[in-house]
N, C-alpha and C. Protein backbone atom coordinates (compact mmCIF):
# COMPACT_ATOMS: atom_id res chain seq x y z
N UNK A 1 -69.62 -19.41 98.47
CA UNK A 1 -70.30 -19.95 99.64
C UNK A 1 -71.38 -20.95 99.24
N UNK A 2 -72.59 -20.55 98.17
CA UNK A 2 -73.40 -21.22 97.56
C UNK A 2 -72.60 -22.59 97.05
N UNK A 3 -71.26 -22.87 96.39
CA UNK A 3 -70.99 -23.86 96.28
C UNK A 3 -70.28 -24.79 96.98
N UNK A 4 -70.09 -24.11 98.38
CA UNK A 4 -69.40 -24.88 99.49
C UNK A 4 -70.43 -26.18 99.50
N UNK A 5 -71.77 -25.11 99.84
CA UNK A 5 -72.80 -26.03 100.48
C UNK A 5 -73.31 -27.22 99.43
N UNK A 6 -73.26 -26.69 98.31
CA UNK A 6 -73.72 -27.96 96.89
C UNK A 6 -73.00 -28.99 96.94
N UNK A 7 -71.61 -29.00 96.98
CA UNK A 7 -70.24 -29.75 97.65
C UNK A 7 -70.61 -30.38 98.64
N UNK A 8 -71.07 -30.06 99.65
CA UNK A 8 -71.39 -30.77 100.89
C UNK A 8 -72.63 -31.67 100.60
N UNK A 9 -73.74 -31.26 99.83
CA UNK A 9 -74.44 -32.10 99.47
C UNK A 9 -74.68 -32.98 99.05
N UNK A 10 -74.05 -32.61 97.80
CA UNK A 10 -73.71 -33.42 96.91
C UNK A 10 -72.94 -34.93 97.78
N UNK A 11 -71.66 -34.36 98.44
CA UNK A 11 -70.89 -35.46 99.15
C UNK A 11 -71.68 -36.47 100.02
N UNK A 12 -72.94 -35.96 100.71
CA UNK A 12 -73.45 -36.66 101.79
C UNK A 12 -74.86 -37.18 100.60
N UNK A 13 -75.16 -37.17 99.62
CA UNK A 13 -75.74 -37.83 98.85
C UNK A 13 -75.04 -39.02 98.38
N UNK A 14 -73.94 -39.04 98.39
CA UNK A 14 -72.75 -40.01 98.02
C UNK A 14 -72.87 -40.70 98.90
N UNK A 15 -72.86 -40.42 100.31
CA UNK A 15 -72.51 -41.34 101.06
C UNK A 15 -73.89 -42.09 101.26
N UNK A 16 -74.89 -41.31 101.11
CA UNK A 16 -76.42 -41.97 101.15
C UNK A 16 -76.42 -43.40 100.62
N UNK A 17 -76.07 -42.91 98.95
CA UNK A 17 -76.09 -43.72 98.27
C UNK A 17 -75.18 -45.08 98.29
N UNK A 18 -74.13 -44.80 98.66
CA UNK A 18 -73.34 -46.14 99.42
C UNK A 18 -73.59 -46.87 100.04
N UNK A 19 -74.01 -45.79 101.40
CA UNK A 19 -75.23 -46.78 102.18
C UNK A 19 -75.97 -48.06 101.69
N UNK A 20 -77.12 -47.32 100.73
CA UNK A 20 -77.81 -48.31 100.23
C UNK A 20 -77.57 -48.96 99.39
N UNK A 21 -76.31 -48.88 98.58
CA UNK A 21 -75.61 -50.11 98.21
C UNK A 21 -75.50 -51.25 98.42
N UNK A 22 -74.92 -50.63 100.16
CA UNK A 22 -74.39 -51.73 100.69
C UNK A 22 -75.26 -52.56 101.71
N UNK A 23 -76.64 -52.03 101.99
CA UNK A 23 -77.66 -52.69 102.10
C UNK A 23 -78.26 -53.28 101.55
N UNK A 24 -78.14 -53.38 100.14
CA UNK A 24 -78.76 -53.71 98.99
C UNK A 24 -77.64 -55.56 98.60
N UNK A 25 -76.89 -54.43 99.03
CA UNK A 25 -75.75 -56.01 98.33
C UNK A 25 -75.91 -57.67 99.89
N UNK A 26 -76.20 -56.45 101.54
CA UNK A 26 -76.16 -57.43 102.10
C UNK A 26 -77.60 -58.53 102.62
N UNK A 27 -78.26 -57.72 101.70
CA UNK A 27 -79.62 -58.42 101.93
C UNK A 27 -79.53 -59.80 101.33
N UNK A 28 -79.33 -60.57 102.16
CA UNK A 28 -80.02 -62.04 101.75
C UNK A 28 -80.95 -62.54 100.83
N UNK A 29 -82.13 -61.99 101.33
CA UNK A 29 -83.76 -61.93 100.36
C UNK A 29 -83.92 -62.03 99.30
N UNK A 30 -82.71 -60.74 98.78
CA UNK A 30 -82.87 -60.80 97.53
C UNK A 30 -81.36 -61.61 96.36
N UNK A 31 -82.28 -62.03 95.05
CA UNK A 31 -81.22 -62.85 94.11
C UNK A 31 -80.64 -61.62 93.57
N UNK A 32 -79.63 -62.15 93.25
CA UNK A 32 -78.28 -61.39 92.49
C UNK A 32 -79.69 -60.65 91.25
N UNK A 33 -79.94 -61.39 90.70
CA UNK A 33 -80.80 -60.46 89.36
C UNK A 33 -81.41 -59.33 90.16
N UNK A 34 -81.87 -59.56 91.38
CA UNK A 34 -83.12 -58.63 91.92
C UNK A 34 -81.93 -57.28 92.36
N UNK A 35 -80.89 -57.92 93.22
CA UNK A 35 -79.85 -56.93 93.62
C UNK A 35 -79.05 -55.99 92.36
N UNK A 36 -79.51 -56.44 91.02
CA UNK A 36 -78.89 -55.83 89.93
C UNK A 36 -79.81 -54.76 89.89
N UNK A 37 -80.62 -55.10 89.70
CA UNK A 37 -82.18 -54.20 89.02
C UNK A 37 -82.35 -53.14 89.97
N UNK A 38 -82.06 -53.61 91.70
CA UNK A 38 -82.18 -52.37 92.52
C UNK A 38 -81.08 -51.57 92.47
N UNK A 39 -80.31 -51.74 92.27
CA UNK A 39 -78.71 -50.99 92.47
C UNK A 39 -78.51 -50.14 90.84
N UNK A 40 -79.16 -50.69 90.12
CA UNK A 40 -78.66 -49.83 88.52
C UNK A 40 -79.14 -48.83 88.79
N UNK A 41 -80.46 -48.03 89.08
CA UNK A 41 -80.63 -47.18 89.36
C UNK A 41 -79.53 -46.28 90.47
N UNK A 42 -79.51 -47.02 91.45
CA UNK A 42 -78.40 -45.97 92.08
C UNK A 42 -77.41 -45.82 91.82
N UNK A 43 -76.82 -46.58 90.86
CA UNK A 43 -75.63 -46.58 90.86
C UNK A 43 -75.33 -45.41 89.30
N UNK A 44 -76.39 -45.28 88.79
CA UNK A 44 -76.48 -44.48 87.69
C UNK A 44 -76.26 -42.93 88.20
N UNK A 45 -77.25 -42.88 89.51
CA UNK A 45 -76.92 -41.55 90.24
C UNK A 45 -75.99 -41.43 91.10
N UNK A 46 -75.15 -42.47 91.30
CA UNK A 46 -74.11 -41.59 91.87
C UNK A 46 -73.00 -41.38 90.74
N UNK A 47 -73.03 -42.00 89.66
CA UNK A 47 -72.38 -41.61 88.48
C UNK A 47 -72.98 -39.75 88.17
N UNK A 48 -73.64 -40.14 88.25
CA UNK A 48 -74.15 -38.45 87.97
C UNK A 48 -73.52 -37.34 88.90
N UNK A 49 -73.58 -37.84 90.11
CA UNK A 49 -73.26 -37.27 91.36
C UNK A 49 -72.13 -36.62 91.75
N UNK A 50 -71.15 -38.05 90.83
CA UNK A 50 -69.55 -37.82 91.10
C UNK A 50 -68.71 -36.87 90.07
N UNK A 51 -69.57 -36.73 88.76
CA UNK A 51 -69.67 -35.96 87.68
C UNK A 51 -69.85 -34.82 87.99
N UNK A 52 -70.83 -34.38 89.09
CA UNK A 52 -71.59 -32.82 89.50
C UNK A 52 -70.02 -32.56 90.50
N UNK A 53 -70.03 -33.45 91.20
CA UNK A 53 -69.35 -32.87 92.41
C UNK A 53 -68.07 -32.93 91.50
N UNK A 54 -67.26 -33.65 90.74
CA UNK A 54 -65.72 -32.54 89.96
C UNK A 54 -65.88 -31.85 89.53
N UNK A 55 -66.96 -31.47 88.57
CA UNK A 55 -67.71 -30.07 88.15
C UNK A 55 -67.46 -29.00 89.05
N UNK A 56 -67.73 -29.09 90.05
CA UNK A 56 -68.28 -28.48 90.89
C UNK A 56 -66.77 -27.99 91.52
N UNK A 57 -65.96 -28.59 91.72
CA UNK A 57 -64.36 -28.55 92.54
C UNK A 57 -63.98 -27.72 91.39
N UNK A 58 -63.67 -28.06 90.28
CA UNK A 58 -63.01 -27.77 89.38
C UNK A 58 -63.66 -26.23 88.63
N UNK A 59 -64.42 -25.36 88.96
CA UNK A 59 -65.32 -24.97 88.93
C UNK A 59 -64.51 -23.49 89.95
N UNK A 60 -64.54 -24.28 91.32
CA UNK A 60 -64.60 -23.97 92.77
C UNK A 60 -63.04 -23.24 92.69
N UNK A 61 -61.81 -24.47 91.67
CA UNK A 61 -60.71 -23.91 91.82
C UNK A 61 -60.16 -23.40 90.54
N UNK A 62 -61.56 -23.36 89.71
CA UNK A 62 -60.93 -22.48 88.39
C UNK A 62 -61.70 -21.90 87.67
N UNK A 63 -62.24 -20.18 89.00
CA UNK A 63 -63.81 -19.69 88.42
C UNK A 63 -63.48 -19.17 86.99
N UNK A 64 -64.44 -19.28 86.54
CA UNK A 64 -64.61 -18.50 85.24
C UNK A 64 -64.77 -16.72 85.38
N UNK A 65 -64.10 -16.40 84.46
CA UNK A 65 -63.86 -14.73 84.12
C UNK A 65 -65.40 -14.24 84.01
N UNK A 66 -65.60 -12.82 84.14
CA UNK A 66 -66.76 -12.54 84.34
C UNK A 66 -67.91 -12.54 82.96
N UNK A 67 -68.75 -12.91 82.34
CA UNK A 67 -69.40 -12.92 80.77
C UNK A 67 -68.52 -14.07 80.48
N UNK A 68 -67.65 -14.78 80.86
CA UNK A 68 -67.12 -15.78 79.67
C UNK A 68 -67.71 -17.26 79.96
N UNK A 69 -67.51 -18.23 78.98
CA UNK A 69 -67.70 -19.64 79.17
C UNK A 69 -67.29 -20.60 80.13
N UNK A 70 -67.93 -21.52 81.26
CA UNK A 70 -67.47 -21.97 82.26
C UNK A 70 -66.17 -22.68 81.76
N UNK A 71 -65.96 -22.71 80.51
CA UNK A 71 -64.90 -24.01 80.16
C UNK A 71 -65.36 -25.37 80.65
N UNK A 72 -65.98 -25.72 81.51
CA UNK A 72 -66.02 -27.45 82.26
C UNK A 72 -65.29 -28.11 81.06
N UNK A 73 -66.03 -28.03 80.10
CA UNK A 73 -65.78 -29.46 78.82
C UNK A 73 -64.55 -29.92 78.57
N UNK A 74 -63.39 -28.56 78.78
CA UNK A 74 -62.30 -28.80 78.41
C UNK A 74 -61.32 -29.59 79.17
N UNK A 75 -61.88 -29.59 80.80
CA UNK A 75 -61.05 -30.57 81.38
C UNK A 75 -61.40 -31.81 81.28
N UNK A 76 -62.70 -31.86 80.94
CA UNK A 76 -63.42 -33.16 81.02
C UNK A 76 -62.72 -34.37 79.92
N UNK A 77 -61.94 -35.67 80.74
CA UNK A 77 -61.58 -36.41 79.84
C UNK A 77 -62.74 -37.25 78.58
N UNK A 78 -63.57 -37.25 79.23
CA UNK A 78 -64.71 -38.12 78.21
C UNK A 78 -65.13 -37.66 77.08
């Protein structure tokens, strides 16, 4: 249940962050350099984000035995 809701969070942090992407990209105001510098940061966290949330699925559809190691690493291609 606790990780339904992290899932859900996680997801609508995603979409946050898109959001302001895409506010970021349609602002006029600012130059491409300025639109880089604001967006690396977010875009670093939703890298993080999208990392937590397969974690998190994969996790969701392949709990770990009781005392043993979550495994994550092993599906992880990187």
């Amino acid at each position: 249940m606790a990780m339904m809701k992290s899932i859900q969070h996680i997801e609508n942090a995603l979409k946050d962050l898109d959001k302001e992407v895409e506010a970021v990209l349609t602002n006029l105001s600012l130059s491409l350099t300025q639109k880089d510098n604001v967006m690396l940061p977010i875009l670093q966290q939703k890298k993080v984000l999208k990392q937590t949330l397969e974690d998190l699925k994969y996790l969701q559809e392949h709990p770990p035995a009781p005392n043993q190691p979550c495994g994550i690493s092993k599906y992880r291609k990187n």
